[in-house]
N, C-alpha and C. Protein backbone atom coordinates (compact mmCIF):
# COMPACT_ATOMS: atom_id res chain seq x y z
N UNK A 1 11.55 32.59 -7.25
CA UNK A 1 10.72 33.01 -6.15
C UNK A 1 10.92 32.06 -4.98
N UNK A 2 11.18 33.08 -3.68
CA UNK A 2 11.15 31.59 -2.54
C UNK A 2 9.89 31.34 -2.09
N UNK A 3 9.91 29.86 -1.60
CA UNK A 3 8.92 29.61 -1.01
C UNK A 3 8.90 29.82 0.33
N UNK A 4 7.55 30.53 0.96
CA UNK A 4 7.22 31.32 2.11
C UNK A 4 7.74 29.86 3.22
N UNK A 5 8.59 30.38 3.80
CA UNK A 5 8.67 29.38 5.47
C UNK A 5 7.84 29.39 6.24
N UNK A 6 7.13 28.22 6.52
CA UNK A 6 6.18 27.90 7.51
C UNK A 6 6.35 28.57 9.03
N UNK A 7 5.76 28.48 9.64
CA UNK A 7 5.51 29.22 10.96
C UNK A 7 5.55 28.16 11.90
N UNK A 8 5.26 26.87 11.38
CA UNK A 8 4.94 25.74 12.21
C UNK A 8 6.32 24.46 11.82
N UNK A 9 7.29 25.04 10.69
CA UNK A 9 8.73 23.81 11.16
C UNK A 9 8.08 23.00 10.76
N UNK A 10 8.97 21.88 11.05
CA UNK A 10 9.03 20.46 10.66
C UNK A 10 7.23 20.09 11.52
N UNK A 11 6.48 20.36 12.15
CA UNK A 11 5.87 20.00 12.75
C UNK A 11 4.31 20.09 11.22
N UNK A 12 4.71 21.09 10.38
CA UNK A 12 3.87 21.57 9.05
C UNK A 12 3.36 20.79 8.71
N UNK A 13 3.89 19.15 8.46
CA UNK A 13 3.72 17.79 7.79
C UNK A 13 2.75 17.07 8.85
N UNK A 14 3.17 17.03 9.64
CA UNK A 14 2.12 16.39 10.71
C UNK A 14 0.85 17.15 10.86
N UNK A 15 0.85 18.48 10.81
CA UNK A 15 -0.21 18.97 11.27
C UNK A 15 -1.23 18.93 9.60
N UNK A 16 -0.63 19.28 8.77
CA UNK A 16 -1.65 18.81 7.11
C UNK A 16 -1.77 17.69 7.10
N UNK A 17 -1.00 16.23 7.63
CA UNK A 17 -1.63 15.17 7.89
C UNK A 17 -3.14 15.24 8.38
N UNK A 18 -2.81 15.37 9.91
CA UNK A 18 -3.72 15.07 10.71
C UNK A 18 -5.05 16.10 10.23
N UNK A 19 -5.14 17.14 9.67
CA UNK A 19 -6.12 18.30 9.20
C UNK A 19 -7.15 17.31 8.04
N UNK A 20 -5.95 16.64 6.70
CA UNK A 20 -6.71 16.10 6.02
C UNK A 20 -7.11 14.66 6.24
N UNK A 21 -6.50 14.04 7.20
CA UNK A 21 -7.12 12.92 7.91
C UNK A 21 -8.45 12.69 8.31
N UNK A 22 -8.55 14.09 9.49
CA UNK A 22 -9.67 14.64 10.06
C UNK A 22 -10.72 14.64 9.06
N UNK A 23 -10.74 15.53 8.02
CA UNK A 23 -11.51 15.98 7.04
C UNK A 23 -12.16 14.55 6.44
N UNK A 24 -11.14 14.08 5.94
CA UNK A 24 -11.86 12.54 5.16
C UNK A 24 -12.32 11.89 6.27
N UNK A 25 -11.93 11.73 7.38
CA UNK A 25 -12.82 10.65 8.23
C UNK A 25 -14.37 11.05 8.57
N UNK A 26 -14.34 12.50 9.04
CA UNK A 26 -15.67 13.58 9.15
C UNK A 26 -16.23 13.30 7.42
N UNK A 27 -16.24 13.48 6.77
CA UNK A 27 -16.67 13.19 5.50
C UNK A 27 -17.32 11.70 5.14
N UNK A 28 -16.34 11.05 5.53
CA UNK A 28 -16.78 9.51 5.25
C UNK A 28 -17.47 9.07 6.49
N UNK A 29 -17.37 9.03 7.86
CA UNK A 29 -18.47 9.05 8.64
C UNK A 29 -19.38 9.66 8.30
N UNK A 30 -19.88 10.86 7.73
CA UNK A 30 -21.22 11.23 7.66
C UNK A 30 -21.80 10.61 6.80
N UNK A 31 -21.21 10.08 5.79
CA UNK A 31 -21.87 9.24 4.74
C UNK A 31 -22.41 8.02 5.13
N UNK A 32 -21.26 7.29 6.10
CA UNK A 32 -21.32 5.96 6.46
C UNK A 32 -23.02 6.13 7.65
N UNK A 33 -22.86 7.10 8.88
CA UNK A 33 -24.03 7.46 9.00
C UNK A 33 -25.26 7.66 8.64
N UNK A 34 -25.87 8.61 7.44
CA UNK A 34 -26.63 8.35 7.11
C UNK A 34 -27.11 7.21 6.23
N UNK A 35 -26.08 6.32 5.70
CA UNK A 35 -26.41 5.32 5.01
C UNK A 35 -27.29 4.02 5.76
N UNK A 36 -26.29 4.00 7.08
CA UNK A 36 -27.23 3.18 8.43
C UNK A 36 -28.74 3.72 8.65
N UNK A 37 -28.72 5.29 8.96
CA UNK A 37 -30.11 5.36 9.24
C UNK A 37 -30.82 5.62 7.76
N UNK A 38 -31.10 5.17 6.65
CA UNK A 38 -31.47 4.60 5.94
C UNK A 38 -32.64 3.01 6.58
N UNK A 39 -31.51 2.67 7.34
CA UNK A 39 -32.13 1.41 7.51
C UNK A 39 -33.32 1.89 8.83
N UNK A 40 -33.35 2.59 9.76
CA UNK A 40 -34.15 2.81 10.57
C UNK A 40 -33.05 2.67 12.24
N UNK A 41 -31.91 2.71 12.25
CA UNK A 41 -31.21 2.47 12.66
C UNK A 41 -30.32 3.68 12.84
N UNK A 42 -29.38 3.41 14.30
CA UNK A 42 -28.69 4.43 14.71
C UNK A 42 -27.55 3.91 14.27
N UNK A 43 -26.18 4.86 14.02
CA UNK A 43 -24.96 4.32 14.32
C UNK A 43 -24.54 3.15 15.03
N UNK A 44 -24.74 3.76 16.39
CA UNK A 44 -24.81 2.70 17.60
C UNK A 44 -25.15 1.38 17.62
N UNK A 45 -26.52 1.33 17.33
CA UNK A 45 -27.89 0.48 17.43
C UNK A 45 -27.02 -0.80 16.46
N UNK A 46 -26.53 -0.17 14.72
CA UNK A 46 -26.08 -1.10 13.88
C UNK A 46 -24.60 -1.52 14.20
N UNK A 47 -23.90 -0.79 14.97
CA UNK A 47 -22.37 -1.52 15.24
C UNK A 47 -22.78 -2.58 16.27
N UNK A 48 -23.95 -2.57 16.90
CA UNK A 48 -24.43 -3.89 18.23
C UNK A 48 -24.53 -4.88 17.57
N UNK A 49 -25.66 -4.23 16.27
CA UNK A 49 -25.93 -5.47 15.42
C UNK A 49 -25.45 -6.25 14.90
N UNK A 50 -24.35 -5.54 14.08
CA UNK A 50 -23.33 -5.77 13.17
C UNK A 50 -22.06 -6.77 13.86
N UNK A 51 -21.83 -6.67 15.27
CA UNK A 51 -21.29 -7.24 15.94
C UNK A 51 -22.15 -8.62 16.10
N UNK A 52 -22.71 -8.19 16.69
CA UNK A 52 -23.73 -9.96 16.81
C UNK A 52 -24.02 -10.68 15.73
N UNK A 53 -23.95 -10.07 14.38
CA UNK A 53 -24.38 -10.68 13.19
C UNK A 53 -22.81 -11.55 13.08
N UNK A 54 -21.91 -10.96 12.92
CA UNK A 54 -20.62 -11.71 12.74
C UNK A 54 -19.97 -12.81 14.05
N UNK A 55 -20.21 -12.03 15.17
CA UNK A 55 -19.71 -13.29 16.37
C UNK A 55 -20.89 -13.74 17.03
N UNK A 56 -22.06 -14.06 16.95
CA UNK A 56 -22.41 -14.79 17.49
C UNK A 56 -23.00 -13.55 19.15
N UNK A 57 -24.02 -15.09 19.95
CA UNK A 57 -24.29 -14.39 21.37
C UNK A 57 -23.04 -13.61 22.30
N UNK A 58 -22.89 -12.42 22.92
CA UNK A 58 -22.00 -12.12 23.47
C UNK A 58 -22.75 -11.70 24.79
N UNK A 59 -20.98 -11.60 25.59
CA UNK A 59 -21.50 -10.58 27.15
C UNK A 59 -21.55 -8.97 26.50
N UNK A 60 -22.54 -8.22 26.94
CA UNK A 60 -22.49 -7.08 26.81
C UNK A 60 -21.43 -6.32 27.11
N UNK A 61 -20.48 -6.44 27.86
CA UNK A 61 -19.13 -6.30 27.87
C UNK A 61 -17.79 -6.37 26.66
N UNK A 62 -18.52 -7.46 26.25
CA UNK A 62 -17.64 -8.06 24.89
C UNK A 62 -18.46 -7.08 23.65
N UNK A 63 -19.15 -6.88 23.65
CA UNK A 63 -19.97 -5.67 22.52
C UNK A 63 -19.17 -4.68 22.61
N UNK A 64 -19.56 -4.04 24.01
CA UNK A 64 -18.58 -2.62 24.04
C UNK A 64 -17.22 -2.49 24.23
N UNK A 65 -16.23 -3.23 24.26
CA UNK A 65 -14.77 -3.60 23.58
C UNK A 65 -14.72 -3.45 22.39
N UNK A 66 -15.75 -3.97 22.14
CA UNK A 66 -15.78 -4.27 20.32
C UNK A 66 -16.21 -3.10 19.19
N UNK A 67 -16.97 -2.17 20.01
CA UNK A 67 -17.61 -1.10 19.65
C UNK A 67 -16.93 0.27 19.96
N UNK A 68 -15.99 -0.11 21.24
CA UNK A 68 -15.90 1.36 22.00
C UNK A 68 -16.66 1.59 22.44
N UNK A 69 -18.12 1.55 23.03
CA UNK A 69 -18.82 2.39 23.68
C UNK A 69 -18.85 2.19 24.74
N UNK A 70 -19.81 2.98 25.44
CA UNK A 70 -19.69 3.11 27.21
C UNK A 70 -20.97 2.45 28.00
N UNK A 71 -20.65 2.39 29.15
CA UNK A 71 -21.64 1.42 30.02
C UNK A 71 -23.30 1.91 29.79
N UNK A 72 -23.17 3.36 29.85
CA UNK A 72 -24.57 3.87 29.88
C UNK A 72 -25.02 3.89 28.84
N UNK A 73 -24.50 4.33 27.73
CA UNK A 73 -24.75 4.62 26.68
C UNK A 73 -25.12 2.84 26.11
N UNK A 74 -24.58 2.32 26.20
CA UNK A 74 -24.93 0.56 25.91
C UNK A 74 -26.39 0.34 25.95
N UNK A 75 -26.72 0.50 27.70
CA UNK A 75 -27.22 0.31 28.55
C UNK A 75 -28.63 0.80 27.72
N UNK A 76 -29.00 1.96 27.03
CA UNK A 76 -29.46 2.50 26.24
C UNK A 76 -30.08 1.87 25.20
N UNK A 77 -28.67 1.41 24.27
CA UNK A 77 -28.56 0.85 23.17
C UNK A 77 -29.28 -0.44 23.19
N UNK A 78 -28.58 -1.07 23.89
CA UNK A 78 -29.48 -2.37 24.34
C UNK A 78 -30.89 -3.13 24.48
N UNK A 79 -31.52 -1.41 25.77
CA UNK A 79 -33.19 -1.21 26.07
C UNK A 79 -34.09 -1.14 24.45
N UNK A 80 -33.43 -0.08 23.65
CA UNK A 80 -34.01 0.22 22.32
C UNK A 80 -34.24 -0.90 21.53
N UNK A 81 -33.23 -1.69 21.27
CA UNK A 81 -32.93 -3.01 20.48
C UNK A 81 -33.72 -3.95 20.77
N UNK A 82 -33.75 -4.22 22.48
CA UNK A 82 -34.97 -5.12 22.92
C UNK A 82 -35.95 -4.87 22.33
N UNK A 83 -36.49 -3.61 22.46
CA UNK A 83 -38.12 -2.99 22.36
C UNK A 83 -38.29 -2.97 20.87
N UNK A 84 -37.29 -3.44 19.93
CA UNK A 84 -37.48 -3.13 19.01
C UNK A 84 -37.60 -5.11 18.44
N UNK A 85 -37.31 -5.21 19.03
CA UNK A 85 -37.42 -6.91 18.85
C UNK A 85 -36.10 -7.34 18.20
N UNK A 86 -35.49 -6.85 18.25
CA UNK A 86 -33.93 -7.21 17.08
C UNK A 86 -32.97 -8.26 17.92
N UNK A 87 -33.19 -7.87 19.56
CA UNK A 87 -32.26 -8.55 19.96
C UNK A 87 -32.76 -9.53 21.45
N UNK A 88 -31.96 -10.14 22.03
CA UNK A 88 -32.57 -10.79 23.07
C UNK A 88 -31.49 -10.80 24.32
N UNK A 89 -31.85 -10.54 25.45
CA UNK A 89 -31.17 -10.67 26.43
C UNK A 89 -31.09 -11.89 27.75
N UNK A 90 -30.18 -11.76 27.92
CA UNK A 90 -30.02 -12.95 28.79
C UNK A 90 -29.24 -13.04 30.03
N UNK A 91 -29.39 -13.93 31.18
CA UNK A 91 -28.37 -13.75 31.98
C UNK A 91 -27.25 -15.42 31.92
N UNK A 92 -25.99 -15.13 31.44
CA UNK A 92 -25.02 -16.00 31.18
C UNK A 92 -25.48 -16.94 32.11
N UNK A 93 -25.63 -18.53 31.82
CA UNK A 93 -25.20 -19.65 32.25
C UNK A 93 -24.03 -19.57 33.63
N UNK A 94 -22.96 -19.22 33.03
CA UNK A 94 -21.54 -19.46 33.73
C UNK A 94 -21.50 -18.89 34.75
N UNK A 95 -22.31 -17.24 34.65
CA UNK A 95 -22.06 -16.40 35.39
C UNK A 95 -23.23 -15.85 35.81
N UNK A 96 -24.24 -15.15 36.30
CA UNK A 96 -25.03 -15.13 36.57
C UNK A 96 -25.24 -13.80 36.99
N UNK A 97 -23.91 -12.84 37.26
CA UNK A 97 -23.97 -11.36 36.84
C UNK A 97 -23.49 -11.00 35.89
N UNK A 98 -23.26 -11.82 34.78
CA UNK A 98 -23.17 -11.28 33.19
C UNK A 98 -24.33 -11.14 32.40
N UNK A 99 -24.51 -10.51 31.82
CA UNK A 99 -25.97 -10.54 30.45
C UNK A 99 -25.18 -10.90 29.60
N UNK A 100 -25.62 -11.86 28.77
CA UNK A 100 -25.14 -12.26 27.58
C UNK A 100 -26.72 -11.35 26.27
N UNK A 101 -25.86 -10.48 25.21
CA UNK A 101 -27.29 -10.43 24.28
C UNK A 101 -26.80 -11.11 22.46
N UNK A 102 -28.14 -11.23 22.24
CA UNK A 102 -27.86 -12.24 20.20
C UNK A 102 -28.88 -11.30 19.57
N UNK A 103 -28.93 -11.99 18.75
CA UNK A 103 -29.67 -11.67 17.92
C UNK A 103 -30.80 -12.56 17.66
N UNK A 104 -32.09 -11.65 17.49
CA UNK A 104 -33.64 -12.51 17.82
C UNK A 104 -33.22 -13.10 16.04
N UNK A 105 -34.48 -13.55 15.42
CA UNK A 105 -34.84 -13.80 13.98
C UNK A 105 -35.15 -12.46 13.30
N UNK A 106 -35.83 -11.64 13.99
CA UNK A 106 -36.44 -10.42 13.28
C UNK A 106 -35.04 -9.48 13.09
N UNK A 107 -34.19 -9.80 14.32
CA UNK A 107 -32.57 -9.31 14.36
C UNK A 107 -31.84 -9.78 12.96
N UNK A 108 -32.01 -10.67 13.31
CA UNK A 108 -30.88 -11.74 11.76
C UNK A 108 -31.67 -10.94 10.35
N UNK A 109 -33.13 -10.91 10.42
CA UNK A 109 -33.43 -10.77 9.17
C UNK A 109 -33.40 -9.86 8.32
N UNK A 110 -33.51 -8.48 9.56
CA UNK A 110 -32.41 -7.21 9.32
C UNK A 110 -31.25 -6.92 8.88
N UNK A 111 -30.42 -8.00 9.72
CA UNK A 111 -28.68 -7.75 9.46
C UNK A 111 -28.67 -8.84 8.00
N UNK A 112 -29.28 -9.75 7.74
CA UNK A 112 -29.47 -10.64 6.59
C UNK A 112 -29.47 -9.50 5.07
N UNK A 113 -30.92 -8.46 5.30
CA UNK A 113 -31.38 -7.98 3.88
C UNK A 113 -30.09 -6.50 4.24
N UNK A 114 -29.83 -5.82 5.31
CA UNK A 114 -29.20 -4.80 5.23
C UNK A 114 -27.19 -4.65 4.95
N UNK A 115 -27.03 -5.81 5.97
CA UNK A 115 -25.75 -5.76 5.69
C UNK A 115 -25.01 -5.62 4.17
N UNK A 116 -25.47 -7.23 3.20
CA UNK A 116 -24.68 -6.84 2.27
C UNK A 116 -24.63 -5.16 1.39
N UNK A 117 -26.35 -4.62 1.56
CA UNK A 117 -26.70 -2.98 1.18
C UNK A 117 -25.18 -2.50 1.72
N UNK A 118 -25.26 -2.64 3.20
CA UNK A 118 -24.26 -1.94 3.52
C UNK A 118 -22.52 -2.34 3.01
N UNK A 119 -22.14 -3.30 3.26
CA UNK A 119 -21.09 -4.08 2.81
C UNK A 119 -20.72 -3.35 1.02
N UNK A 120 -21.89 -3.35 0.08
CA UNK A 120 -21.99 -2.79 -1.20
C UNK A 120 -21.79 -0.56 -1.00
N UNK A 121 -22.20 -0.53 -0.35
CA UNK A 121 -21.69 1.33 0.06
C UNK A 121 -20.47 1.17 0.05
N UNK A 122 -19.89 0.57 1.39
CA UNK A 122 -18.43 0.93 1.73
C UNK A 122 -17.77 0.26 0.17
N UNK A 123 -18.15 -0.55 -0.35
CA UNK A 123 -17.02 -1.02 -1.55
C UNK A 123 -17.32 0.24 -2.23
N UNK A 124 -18.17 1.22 -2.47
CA UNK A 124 -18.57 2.36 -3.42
C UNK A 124 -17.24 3.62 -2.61
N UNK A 125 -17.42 3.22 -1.37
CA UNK A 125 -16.96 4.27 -0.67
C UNK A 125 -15.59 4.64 -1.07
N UNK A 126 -14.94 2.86 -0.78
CA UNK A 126 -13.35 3.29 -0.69
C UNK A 126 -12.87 2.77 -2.05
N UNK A 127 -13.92 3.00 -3.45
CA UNK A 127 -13.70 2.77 -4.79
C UNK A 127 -12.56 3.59 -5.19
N UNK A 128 -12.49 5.35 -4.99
CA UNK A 128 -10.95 5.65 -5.62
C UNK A 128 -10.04 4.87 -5.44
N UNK A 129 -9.92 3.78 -4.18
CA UNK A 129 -8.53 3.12 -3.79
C UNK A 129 -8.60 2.09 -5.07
N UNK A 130 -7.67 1.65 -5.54
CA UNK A 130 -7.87 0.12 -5.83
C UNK A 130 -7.08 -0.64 -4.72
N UNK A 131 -7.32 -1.97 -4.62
CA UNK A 131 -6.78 -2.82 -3.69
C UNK A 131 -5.49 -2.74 -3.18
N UNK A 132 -4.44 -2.55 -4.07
CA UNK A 132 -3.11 -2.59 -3.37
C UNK A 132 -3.11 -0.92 -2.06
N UNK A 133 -3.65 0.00 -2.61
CA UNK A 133 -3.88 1.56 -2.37
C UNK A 133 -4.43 0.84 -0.20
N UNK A 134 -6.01 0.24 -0.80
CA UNK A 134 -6.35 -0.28 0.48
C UNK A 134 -5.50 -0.72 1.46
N UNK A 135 -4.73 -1.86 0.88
CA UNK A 135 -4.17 -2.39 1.85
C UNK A 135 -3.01 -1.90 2.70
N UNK A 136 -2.53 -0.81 1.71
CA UNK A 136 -1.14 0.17 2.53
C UNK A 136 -2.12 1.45 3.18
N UNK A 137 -3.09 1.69 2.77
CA UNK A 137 -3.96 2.39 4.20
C UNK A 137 -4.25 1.41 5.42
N UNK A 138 -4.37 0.24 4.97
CA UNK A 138 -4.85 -0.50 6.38
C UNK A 138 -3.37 -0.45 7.08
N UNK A 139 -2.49 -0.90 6.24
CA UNK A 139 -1.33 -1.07 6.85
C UNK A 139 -0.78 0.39 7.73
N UNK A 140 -1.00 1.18 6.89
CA UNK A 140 -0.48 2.95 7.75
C UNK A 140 -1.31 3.22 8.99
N UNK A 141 -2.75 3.06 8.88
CA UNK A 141 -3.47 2.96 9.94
C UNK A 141 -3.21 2.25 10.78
N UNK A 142 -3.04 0.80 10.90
CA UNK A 142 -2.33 -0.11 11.76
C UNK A 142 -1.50 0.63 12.68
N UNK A 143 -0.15 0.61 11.95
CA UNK A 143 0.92 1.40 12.17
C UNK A 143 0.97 2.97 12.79
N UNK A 144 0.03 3.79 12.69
CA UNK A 144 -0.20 4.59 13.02
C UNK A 144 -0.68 4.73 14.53
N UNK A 145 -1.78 3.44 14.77
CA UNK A 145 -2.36 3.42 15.76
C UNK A 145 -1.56 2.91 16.42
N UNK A 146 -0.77 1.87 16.30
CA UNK A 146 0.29 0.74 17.16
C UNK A 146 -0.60 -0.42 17.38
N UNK A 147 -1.35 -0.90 16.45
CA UNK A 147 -2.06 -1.74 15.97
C UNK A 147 -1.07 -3.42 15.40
N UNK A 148 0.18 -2.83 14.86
CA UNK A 148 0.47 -3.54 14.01
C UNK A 148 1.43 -4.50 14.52
């Protein structure tokens, strides 16, 4: 029996790539999502956090590099976080039209009891891999992006 010829050529491979790429990332973001708001927390809200928990005070500038996100949408992110007591704002020393924001105590004590929760998901998450599996996805991803 032959096998039916694609309609789409050599291009067939790329496009079932990118289809089941799509699929697992939409899949595993939604998980990774609701696992955050678990905590009382947005997507957003915890990549600010999550950032400040690992580097330290930053310019709000240096967040959204770090995050991808956008000026307004920050701008947002930021107001909430204040009001929520998690974080603290400031205007840089050096510069004096920079905001520098950290993390308050009530901030830390959050990213303290939630992170490893979270840190313990994603090891559940990307459990089919074993380690060597991981590291040639990080590596393809790299590579993929022009990362590498």
């Amino acid at each position: 029996m032959r096998k039916k010829k694609s309609r789409y050529g050599e291009a067939e491979s790329a496009l079932r790539t990118f289809v089941v790429f799509t699929r697992a990332y939409r899949q595993m973001n939604q998980q990774d999502v609701h696992h955050i708001q678990s905590s009382g927390l947005t997507h957003a809200q915890f990549a600010v956090l999550e950032v400040l928990y690992h580097k330290g005070d930053l310019r709000i500038s240096e967040v959204m590099k770090k995050i991808l996100g956008t000026h307004g949408n920050m701008t947002l992110i930021v107001q909430n976080l204040k009001k929520e007591g998690y974080i603290l704002h400031y205007r840089c020393p050096k510069d004096a039209r920079a905001s520098i924001i950290g993390l308050t105590e009530k901030g830390r004590s959050l990213m303290n009891d939630f992170f490893p929760k979270h840190a313990a998901f994603l090891k559940d998450l990307f459990s089919p891999l074993n380690d060597e599996e991981k590291e040639e996805l990080i590596r393809l991803m790299k590579k993929l992006s022009g990362l590498d």
